[in-house]
N, C-alpha and C. Protein backbone atom coordinates (compact mmCIF):
# COMPACT_ATOMS: atom_id res chain seq x y z
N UNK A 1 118.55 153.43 133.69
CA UNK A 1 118.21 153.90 132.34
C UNK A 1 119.36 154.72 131.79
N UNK A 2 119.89 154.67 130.50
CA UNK A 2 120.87 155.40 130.03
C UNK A 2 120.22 155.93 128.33
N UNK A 3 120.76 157.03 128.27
CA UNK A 3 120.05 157.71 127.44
C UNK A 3 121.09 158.37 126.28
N UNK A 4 122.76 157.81 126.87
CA UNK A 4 123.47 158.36 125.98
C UNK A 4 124.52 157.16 125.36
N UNK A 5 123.87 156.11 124.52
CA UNK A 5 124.49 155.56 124.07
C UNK A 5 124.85 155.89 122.74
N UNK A 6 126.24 155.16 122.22
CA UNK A 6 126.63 156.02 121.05
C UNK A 6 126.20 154.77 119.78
N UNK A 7 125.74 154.08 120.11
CA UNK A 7 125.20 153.45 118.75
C UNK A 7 124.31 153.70 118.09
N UNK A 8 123.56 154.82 119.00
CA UNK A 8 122.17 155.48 117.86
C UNK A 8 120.99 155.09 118.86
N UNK A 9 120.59 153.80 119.29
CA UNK A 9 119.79 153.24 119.71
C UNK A 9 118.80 154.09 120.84
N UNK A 10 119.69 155.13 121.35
CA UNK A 10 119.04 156.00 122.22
C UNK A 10 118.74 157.54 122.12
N UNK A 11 118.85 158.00 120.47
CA UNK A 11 118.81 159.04 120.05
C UNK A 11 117.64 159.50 119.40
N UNK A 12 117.20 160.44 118.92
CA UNK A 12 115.80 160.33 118.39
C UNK A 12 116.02 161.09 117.04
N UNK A 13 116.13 160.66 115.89
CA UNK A 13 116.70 161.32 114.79
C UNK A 13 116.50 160.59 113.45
N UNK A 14 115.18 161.24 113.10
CA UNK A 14 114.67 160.21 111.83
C UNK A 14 115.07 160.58 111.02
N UNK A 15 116.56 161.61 110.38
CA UNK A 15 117.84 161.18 109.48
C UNK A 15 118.49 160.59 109.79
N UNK A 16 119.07 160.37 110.97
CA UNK A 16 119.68 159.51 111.41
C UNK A 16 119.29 158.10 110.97
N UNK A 17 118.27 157.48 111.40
CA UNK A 17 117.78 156.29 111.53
C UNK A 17 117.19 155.60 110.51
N UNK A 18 116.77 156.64 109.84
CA UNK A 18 115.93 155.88 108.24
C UNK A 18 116.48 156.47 106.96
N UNK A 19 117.48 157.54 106.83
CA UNK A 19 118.15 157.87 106.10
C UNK A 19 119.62 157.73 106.02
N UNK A 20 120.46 158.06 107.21
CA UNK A 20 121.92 157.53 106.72
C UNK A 20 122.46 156.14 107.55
N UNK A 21 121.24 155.49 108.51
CA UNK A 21 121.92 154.02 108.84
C UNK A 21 121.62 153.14 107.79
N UNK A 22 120.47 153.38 107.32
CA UNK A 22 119.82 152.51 106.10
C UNK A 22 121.16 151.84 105.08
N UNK A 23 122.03 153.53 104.73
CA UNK A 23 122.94 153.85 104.00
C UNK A 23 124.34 153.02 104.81
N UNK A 24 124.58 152.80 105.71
CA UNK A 24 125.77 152.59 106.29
C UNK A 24 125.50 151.16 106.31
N UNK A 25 124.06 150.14 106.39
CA UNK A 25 123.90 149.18 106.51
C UNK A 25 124.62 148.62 105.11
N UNK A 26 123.98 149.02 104.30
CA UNK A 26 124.32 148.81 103.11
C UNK A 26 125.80 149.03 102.62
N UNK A 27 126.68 149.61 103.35
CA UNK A 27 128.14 149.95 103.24
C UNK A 27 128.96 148.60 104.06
N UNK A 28 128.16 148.14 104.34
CA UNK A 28 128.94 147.21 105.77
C UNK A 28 129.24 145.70 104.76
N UNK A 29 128.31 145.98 103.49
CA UNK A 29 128.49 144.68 102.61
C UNK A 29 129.96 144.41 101.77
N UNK A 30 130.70 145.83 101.81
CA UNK A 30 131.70 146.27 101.34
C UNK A 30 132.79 146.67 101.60
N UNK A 31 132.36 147.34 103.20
CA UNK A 31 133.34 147.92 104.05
C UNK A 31 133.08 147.82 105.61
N UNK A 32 133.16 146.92 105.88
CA UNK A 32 131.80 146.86 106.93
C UNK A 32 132.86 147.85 108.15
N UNK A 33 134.64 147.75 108.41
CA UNK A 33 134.55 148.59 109.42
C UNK A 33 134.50 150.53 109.11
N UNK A 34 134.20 150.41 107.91
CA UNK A 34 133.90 152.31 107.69
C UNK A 34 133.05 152.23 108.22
N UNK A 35 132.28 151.48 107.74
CA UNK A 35 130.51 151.41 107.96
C UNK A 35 130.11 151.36 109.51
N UNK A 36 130.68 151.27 110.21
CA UNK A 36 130.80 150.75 111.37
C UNK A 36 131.44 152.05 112.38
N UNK A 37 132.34 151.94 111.82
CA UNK A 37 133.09 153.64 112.13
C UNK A 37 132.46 155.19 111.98
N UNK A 38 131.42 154.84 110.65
CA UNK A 38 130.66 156.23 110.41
C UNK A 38 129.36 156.12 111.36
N UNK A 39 128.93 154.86 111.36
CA UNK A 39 127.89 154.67 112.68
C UNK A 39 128.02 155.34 113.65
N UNK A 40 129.11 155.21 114.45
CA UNK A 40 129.44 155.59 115.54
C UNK A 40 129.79 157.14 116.03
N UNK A 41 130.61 157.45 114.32
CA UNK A 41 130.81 158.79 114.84
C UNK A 41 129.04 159.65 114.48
N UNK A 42 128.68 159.23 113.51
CA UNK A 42 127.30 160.02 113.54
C UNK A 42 126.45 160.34 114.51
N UNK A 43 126.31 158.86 115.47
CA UNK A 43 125.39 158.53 116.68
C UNK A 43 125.85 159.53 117.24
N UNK A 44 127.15 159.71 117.56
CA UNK A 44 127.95 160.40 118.86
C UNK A 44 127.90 161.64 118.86
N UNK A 45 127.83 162.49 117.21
CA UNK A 45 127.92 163.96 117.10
C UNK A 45 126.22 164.49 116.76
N UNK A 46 125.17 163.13 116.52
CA UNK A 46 123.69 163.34 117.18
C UNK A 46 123.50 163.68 118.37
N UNK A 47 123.96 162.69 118.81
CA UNK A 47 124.35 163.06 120.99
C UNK A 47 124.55 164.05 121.15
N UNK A 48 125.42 164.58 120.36
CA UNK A 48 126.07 165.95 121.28
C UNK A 48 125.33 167.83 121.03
N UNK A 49 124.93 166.63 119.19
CA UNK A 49 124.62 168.01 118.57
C UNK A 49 123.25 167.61 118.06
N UNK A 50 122.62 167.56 118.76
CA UNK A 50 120.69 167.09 118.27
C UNK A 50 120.39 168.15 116.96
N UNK A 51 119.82 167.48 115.98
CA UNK A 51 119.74 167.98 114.36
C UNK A 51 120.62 168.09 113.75
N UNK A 52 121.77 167.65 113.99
CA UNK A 52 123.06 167.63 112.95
C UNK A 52 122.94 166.62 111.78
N UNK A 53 122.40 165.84 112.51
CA UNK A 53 121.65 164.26 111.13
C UNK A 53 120.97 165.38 109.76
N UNK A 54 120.03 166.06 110.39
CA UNK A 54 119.26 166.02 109.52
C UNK A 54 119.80 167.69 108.87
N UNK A 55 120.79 168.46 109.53
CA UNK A 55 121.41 169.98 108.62
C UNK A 55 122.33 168.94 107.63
N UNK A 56 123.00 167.67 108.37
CA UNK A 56 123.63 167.06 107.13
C UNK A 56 122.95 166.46 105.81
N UNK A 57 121.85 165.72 106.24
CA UNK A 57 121.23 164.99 105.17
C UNK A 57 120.18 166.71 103.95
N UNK A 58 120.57 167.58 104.85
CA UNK A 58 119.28 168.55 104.19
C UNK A 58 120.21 169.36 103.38
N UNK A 59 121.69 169.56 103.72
CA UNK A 59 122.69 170.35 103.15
C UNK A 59 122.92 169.37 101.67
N UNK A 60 122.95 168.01 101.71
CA UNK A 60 123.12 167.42 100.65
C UNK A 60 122.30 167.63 99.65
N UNK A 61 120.95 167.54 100.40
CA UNK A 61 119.93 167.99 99.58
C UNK A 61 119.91 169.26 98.54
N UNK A 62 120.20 170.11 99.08
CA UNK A 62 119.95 171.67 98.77
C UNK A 62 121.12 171.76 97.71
N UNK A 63 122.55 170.57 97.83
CA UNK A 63 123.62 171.02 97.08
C UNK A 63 122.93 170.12 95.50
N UNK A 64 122.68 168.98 96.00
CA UNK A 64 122.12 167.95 95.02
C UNK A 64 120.72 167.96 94.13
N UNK A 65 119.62 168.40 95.04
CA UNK A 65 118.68 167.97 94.67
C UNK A 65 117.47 169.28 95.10
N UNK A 66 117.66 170.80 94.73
CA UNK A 66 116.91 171.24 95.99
C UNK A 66 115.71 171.55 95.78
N UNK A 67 115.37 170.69 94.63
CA UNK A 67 113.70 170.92 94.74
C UNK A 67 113.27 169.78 95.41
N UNK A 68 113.76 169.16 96.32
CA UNK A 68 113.59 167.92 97.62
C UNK A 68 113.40 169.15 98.82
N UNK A 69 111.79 168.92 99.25
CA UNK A 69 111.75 169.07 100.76
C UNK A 69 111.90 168.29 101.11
N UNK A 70 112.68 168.06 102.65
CA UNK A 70 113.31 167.61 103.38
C UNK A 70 112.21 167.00 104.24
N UNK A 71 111.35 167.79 104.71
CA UNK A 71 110.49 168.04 105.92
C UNK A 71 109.33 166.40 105.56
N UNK A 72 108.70 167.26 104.02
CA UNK A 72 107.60 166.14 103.29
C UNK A 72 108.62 165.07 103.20
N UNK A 73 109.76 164.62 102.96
CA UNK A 73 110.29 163.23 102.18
C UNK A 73 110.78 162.83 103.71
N UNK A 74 110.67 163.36 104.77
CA UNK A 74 111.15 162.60 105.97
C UNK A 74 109.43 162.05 106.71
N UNK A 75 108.34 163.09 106.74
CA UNK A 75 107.16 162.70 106.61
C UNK A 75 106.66 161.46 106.22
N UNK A 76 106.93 161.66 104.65
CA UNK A 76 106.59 159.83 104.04
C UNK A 76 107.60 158.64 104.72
N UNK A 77 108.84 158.84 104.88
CA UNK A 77 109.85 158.22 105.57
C UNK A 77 109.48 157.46 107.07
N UNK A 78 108.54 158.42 107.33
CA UNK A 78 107.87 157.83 108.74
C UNK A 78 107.48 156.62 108.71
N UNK A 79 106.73 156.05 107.86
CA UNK A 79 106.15 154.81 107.69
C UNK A 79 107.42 154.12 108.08
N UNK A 80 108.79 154.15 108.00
CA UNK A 80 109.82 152.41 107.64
C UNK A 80 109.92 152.70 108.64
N UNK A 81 109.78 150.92 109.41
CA UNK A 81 109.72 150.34 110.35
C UNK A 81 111.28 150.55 111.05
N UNK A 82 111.47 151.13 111.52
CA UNK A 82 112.84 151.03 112.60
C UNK A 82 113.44 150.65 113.69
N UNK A 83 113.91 149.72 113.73
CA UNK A 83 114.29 149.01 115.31
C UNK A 83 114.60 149.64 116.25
N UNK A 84 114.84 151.02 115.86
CA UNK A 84 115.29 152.05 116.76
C UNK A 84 114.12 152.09 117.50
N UNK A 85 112.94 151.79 117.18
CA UNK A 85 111.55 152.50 117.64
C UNK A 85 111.18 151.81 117.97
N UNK A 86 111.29 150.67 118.19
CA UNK A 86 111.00 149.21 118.49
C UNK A 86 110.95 148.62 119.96
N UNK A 87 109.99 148.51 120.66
CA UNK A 87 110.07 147.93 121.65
C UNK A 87 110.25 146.02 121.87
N UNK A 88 111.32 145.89 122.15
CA UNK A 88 111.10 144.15 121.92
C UNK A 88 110.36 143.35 122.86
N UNK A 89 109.94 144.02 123.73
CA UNK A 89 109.60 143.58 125.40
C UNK A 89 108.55 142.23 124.52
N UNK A 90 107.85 141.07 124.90
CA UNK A 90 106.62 140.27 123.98
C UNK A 90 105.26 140.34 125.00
N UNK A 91 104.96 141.33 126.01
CA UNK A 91 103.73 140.94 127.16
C UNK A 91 103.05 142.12 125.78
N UNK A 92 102.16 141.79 125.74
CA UNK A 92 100.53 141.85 125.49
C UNK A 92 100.64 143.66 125.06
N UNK A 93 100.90 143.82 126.30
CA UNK A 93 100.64 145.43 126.56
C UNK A 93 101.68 146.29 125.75
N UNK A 94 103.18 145.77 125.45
CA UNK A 94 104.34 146.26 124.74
C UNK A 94 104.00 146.15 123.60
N UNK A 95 103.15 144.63 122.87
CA UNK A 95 102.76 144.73 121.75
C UNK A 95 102.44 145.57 121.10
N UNK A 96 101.06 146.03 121.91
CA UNK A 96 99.54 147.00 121.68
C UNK A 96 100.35 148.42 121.21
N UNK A 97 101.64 148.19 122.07
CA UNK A 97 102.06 149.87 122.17
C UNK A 97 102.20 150.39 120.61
N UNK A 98 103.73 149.07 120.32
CA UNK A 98 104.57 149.06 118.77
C UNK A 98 103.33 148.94 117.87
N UNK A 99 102.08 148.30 118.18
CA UNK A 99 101.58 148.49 117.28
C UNK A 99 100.65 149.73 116.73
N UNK A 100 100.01 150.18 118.26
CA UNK A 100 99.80 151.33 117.87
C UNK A 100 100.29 152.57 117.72
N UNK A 101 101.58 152.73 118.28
CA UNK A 101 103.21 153.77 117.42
C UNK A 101 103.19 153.05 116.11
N UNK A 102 103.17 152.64 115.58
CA UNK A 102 103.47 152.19 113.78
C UNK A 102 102.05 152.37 112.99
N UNK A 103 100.95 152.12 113.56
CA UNK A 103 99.91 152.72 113.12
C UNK A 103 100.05 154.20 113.04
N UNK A 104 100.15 154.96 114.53
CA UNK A 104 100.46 156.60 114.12
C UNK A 104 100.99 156.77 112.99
N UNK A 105 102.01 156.43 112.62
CA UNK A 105 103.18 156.61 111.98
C UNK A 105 102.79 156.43 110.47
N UNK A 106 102.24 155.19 110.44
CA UNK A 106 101.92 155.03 109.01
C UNK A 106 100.61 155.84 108.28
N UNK A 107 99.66 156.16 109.24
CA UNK A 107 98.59 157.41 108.74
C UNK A 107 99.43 158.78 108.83
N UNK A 108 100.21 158.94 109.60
CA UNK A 108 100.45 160.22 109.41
C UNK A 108 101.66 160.26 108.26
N UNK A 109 102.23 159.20 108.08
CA UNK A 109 102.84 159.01 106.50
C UNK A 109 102.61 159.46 105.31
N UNK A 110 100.83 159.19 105.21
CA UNK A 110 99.65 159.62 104.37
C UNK A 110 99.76 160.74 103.65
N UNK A 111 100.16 161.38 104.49
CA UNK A 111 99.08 163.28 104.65
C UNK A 111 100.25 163.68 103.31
N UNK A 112 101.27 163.54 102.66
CA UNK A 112 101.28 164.25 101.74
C UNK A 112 101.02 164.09 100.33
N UNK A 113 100.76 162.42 100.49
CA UNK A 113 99.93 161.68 99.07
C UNK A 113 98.62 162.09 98.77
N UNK A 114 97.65 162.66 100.35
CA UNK A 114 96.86 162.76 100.19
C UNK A 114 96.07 164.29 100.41
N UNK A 115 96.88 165.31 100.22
CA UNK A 115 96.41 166.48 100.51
C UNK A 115 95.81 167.13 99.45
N UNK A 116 95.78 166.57 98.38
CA UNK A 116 95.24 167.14 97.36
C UNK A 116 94.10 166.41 96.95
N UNK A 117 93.57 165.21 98.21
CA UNK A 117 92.47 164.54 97.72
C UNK A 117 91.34 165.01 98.99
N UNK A 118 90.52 166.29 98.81
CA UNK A 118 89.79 166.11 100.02
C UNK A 118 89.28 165.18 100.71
N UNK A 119 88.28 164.76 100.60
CA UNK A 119 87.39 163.91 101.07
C UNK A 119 88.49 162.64 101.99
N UNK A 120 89.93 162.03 101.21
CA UNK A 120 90.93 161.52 101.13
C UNK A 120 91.63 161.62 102.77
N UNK A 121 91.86 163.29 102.61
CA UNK A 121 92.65 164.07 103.60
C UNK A 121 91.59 164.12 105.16
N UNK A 122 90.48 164.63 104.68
CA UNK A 122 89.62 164.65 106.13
C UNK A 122 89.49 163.08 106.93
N UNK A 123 88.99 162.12 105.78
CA UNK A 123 89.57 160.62 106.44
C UNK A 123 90.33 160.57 107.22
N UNK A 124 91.72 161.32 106.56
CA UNK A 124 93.11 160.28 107.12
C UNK A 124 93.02 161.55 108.67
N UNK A 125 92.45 162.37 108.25
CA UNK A 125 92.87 163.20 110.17
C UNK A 125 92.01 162.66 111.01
N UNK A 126 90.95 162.29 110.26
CA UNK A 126 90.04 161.51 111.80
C UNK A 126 90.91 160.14 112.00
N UNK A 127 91.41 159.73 111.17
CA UNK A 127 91.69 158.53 111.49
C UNK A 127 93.22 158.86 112.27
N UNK A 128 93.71 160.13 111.98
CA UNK A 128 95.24 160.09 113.30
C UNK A 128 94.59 160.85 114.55
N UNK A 129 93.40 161.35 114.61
CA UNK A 129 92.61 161.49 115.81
C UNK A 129 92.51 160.55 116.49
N UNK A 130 91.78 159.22 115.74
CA UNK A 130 92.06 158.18 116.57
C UNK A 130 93.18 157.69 117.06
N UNK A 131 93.94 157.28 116.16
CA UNK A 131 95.34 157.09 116.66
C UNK A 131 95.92 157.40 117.66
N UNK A 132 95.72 159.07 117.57
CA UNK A 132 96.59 159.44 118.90
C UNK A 132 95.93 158.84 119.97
N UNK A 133 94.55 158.67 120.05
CA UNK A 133 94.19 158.26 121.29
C UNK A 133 94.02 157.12 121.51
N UNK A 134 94.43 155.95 120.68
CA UNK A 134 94.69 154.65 120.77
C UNK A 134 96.11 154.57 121.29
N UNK A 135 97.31 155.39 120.67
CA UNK A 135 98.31 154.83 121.30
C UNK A 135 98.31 155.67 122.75
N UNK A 136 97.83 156.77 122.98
CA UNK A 136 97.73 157.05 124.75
C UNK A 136 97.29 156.29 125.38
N UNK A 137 96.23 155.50 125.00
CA UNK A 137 95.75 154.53 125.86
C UNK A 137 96.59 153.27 125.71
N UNK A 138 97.41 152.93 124.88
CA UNK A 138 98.02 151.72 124.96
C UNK A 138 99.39 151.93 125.95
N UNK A 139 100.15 153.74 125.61
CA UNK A 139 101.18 154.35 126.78
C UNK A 139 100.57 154.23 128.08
N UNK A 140 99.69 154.59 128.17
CA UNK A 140 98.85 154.39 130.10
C UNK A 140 98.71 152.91 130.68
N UNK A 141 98.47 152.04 129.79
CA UNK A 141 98.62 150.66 130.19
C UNK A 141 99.56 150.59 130.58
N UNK A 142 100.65 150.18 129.86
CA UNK A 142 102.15 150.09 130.11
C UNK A 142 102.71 150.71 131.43
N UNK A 143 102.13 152.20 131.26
CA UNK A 143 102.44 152.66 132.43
C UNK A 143 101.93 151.99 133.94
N UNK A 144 100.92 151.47 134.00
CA UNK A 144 99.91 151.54 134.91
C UNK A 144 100.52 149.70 135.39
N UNK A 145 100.96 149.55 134.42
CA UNK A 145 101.49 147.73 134.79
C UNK A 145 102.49 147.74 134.93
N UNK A 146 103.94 148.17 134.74
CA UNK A 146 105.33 147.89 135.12
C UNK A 146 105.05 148.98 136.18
N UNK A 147 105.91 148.27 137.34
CA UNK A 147 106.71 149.21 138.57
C UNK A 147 107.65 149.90 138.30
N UNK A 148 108.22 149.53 137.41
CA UNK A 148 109.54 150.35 136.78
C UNK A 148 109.28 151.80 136.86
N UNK A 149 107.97 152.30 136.55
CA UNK A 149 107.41 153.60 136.51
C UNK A 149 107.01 154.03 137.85
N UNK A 150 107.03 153.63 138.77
CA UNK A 150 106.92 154.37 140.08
C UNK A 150 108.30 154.56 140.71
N UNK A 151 109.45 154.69 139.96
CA UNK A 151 110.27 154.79 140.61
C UNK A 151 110.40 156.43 139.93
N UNK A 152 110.69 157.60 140.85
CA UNK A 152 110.93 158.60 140.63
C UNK A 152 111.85 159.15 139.62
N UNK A 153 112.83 158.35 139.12
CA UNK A 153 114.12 158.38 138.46
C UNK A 153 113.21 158.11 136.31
N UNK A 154 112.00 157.31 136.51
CA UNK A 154 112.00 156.97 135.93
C UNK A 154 110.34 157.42 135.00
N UNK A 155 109.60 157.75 136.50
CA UNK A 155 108.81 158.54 136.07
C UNK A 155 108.31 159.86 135.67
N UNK A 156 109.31 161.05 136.48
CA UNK A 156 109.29 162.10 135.56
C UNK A 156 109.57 162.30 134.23
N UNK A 157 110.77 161.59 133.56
CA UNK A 157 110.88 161.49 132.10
C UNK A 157 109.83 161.27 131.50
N UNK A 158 109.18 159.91 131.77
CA UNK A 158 107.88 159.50 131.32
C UNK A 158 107.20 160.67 131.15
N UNK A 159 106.54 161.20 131.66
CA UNK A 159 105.76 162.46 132.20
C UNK A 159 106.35 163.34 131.44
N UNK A 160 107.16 163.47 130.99
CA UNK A 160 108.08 164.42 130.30
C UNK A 160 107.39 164.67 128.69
N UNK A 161 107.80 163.03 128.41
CA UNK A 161 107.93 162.59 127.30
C UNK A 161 106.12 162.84 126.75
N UNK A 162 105.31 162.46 127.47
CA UNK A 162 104.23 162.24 127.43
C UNK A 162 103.51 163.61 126.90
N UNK A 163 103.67 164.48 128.22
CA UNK A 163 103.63 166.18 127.62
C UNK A 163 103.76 166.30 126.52
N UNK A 164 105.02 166.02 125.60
CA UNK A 164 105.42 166.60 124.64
C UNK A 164 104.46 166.07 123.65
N UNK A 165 104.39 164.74 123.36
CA UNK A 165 103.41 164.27 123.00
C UNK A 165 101.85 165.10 122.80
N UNK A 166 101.91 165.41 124.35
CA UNK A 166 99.98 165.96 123.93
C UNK A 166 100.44 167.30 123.52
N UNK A 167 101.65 168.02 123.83
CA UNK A 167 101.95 169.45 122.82
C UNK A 167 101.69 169.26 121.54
N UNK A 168 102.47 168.48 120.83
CA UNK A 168 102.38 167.96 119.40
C UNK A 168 101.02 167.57 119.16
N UNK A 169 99.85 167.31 119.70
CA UNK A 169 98.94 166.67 119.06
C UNK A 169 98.55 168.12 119.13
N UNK A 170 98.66 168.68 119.77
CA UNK A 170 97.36 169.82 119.84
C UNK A 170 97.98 170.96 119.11
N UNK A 171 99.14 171.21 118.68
CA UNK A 171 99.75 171.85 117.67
C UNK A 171 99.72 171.53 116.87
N UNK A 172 99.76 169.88 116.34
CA UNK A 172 98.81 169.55 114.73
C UNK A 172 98.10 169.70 114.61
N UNK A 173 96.92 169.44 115.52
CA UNK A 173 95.50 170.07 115.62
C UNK A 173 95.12 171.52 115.14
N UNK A 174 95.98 173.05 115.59
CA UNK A 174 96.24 173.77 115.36
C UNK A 174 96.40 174.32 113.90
N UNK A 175 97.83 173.57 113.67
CA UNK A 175 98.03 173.52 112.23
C UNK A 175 97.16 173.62 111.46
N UNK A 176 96.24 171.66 111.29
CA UNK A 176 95.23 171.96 110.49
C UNK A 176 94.35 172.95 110.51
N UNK A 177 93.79 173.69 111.29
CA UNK A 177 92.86 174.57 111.66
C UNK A 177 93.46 176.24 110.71
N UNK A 178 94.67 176.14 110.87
CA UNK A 178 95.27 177.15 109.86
C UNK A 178 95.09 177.01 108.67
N UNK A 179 95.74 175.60 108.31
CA UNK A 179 95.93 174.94 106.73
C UNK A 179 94.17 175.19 106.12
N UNK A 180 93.08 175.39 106.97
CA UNK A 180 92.17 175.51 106.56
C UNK A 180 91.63 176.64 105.61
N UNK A 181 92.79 177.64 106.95
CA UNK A 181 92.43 178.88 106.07
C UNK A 181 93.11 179.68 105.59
N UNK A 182 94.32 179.20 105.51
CA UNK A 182 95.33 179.87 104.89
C UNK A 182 96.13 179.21 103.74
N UNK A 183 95.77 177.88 103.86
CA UNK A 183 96.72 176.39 103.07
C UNK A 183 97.65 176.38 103.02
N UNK A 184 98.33 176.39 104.30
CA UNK A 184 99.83 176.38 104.07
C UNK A 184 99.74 174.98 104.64
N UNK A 185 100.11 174.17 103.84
CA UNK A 185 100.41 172.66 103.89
C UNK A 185 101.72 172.45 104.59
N UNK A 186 102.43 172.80 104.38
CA UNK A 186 103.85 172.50 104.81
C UNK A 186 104.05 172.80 106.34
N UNK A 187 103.61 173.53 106.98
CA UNK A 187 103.13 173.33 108.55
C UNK A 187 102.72 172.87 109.44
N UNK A 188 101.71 172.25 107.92
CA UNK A 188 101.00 170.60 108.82
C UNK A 188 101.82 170.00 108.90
N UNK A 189 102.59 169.70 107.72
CA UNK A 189 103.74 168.54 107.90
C UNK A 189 104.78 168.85 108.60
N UNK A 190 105.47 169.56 108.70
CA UNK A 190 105.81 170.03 109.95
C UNK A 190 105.71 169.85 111.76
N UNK A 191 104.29 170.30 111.49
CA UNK A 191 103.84 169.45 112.95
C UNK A 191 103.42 168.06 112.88
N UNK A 192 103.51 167.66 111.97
CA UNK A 192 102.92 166.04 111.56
C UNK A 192 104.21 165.46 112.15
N UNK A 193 105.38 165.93 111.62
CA UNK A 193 106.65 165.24 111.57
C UNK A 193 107.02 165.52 113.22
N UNK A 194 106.51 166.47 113.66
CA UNK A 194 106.79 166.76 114.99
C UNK A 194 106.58 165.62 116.17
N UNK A 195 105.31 164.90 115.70
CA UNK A 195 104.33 164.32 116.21
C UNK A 195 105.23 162.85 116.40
N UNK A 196 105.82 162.39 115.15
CA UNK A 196 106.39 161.20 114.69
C UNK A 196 107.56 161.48 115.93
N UNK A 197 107.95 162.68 116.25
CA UNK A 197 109.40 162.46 116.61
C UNK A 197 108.93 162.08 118.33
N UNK A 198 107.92 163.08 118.54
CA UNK A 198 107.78 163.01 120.05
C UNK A 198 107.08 161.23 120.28
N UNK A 199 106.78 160.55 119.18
CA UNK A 199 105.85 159.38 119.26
C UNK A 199 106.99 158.08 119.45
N UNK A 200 107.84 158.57 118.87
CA UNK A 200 109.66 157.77 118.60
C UNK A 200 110.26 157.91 120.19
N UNK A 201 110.00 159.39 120.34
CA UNK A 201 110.94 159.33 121.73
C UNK A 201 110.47 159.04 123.10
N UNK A 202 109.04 158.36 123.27
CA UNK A 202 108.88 157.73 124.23
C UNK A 202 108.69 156.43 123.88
N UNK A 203 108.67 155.75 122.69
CA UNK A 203 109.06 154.52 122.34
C UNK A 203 110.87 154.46 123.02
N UNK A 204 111.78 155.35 122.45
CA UNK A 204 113.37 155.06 123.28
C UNK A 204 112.96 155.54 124.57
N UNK A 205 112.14 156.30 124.78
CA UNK A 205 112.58 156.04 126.55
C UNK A 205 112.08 154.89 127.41
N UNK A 206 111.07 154.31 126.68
CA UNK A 206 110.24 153.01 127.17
C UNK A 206 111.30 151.77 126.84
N UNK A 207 111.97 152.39 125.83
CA UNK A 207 112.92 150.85 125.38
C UNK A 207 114.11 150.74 126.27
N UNK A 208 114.43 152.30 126.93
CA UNK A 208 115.63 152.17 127.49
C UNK A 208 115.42 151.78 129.16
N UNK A 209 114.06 152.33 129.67
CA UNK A 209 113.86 151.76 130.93
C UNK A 209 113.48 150.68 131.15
N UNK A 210 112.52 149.89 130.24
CA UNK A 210 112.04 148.65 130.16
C UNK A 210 113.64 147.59 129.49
């Protein structure tokens, strides 16, 4: 398993990935080796310097545009489908996974179209209640069927990754429980976005051991 490749593919950085590759894809029609060149150095100084994607994409913001939160417009951002996140494996069980990581992803997308619609908003949290526990159960399959995961090298990460995961659920959980009574919205999303990242990074660690 390798975890430090410099093409991006093994990084976990949703500026990175849905905000300035999007952008470099689109440069490659014109320039394809800048485009190609800025890939690389971005991936590499993600690697080194985890959140540099996103102090860059948020500094632009603040110079350009700064009534743009960053936090909410990377939130809705969750929904686009990213190959980064992508497991290609085709057995049954890899399916279930991508599909239920892109389900997470796309309800918890929701939450800032819909915070001003009660009835709207309580929906969409039962429904990432479920979620979370649809895609744990689709991560435990996976786990429970490749050998790849009984190898020591390969299963503490797992285990790692997984943790973080049930941290994040139960700190959104949290959240809302605040947002109840205090309404600070932006916390939820916050831990919403938290949720997306830890949900991404055992999709790359599953993509990189599998």
């Amino acid at each position: 398993m390798t975890m430090d490749g410099e093409d991006g593919s093994t990084v976990v950085s949703l500026p990175l990935h849905i905000i300035l590759f999007p952008i470099l894809d689109e440069l490659q029609h014109t320039d394809l080796s800048a485009a190609q060149t800025l890939r690389a150095a971005f991936s590499k100084v993600e690697q080194k310097n985890p959140g540099f994607s996103q102090d860059f994409v948020n500094g632009i913001l603040k110079n350009k545009s700064p009534s743009v939160d960053l936090t909410e417009s990377l939130l809705k951002l969750a929904a686009y489908d990213s190959e980064e996140y992508r497991i290609t494996r085709r057995e049954p069980e890899f399916t279930r996974l991508n599909e239920q990581a892109r389900r997470l992803k796309l309800i918890l997308a929701r939450l800032p179209d819909e915070a001003n619609d009660r009835p709207q908003f309580l929906q969409t949290i039962k429904d990432i209640a479920s979620a979370i526990k649809d895609l744990l159960e689709a991560v435990n399959v996976v786990f429970k069927n490749n050998e790849a995961f009984r190898r020591p090298e390969h299963k503490r990460p797992f285990h790692k990754r997984k943790s973080a995961f049930f941290t994040s659920s139960k700190l959104f959980s949290e959240s809302l429980k605040k947002y109840f009574k205090d309404g600070n919205i932006r916390h939820v999303y916050s831990c919403a976005l938290q949720l997306v990242r830890d949900t991404n990074a055992i999709l790359v660690l599953l993509k990189a051991i599998m």
